[in-house]
Protein backbone atom coordinates (compact mmCIF):
# COMPACT_ATOMS: atom_id res chain seq x y z
CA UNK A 1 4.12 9.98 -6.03
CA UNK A 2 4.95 11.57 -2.62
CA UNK A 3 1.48 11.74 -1.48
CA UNK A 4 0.40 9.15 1.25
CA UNK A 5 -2.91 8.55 2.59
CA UNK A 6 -4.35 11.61 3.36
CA UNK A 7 -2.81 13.42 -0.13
CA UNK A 8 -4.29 10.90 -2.18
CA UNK A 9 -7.62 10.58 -0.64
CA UNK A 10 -7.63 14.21 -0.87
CA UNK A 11 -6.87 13.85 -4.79
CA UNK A 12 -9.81 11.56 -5.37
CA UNK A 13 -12.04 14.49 -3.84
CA UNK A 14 -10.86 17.10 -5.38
CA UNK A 15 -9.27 15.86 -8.75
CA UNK A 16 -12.05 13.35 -9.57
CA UNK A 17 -15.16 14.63 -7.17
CA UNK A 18 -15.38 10.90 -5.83
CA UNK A 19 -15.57 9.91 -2.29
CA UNK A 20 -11.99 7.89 -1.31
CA UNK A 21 -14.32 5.91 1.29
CA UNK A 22 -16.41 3.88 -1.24
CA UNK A 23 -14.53 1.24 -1.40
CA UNK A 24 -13.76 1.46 -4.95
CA UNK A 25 -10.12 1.33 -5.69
CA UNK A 26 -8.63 4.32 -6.83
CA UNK A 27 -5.04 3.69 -8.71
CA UNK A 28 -2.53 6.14 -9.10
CA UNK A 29 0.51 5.78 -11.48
CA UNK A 30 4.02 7.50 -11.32
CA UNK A 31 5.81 9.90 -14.38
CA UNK A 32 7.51 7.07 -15.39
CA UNK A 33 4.92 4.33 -15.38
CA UNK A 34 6.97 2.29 -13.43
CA UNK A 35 5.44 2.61 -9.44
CA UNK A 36 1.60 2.26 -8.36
CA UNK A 37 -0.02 3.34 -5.76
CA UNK A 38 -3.58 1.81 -4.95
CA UNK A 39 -5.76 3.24 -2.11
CA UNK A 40 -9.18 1.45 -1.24
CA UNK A 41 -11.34 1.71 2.22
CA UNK A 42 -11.92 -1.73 3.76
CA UNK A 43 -12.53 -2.55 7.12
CA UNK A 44 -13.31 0.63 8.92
CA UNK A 45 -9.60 2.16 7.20
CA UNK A 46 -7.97 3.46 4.55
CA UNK A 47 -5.55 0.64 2.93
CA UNK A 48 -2.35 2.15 0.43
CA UNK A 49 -0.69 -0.53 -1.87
CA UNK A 50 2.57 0.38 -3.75
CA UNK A 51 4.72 -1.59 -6.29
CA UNK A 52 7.00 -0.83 -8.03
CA UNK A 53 8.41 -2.88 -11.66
CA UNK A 54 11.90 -3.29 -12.01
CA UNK A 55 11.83 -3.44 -15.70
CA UNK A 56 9.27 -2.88 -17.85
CA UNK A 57 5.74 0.15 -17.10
CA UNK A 58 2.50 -0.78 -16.28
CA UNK A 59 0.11 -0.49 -19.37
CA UNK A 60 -2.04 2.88 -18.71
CA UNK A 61 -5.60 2.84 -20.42
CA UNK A 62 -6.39 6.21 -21.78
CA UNK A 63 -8.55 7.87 -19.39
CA UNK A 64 -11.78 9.63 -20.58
CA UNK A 65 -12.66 12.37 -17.55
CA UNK A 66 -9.58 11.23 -15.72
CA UNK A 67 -11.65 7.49 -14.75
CA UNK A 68 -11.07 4.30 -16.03
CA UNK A 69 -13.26 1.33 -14.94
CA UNK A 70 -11.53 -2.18 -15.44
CA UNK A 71 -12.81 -5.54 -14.51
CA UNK A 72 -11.55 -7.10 -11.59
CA UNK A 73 -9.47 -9.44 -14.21
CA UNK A 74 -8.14 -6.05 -16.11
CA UNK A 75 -6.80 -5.09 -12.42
CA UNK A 76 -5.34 -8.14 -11.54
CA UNK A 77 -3.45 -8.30 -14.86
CA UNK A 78 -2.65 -4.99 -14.57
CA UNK A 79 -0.84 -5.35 -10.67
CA UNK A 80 1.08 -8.20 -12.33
CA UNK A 81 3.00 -6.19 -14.86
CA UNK A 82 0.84 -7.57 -18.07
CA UNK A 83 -0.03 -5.26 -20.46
CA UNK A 84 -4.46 -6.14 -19.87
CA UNK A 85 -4.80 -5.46 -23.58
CA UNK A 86 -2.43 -8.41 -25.09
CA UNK A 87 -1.64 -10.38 -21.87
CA UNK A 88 2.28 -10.75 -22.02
CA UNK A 89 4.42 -11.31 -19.73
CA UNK A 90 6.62 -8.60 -18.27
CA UNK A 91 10.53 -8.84 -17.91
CA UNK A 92 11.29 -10.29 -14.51
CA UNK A 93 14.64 -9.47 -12.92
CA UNK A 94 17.53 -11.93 -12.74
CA UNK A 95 18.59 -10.94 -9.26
CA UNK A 96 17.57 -8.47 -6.50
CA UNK A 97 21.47 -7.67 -6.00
C-alpha cells in the first residue's frame, strides 16, 4: 500500500488492462484488510482516497478475474466499515488517544 497516484493508476493498466481515467473507481485493499485506497478520475484529475479502520477489516468480495462490480450502496457500505453482505456495524473506537 505504498503506491500513490501514479503506482496505482499504473496497476489498473497493467494488473487489470483497464484505463485508471474512466472514471470508474478502482479500490485497492491492504495485507491486513484494514486500510483502503480508492483512486477515481473526476474533474480533469486523478483523486486518491485512503482510510484506514481502527478495529475491525473491511469485508473483501471474492474477486473473479481480479474485478468486482458493487452497487453504489455495496460501496458506500463498504467505506463505512459494514460488512455489504449482513450490514453490521463495525467496532468504533472509544478514544483517538
Amino acid at each position: 500500500m505504498r503506491c500513490g497516484f501514479d503506482g496505482l493508476a499504473a496497476k489498473v493498466q497493467t494488473v487489470l488492462q483497464k484505463d485508471p481515467f474512466s472514471g470508474h473507481v478502482f479500490i485497492f485493499r491492504g495485507k491486513r484488510g484494514d486500510l483502503l485506497k480508492c483512486l477515481y478520475w473526476r474533474d480533469g484529475g486523478l483523486c486518491l482516497f485512503a482510510k484506514r479502520l481502527e478495529r475491525g477489516r473491511f469485508a473483501w468480495p471474492r474477486a473473479e478475474g481480479g474485478v468486482v462490480a458493487l452497487t453504489s450502496a455495496q460501496l458506500g457500505l463498504l467505506l463505512e466499515g459494514f460488512d455489504w453482505r449482513q450490514p453490521i456495524d463495525a467496532a468504533r473506537p472509544c478514544s483517538a488517544l
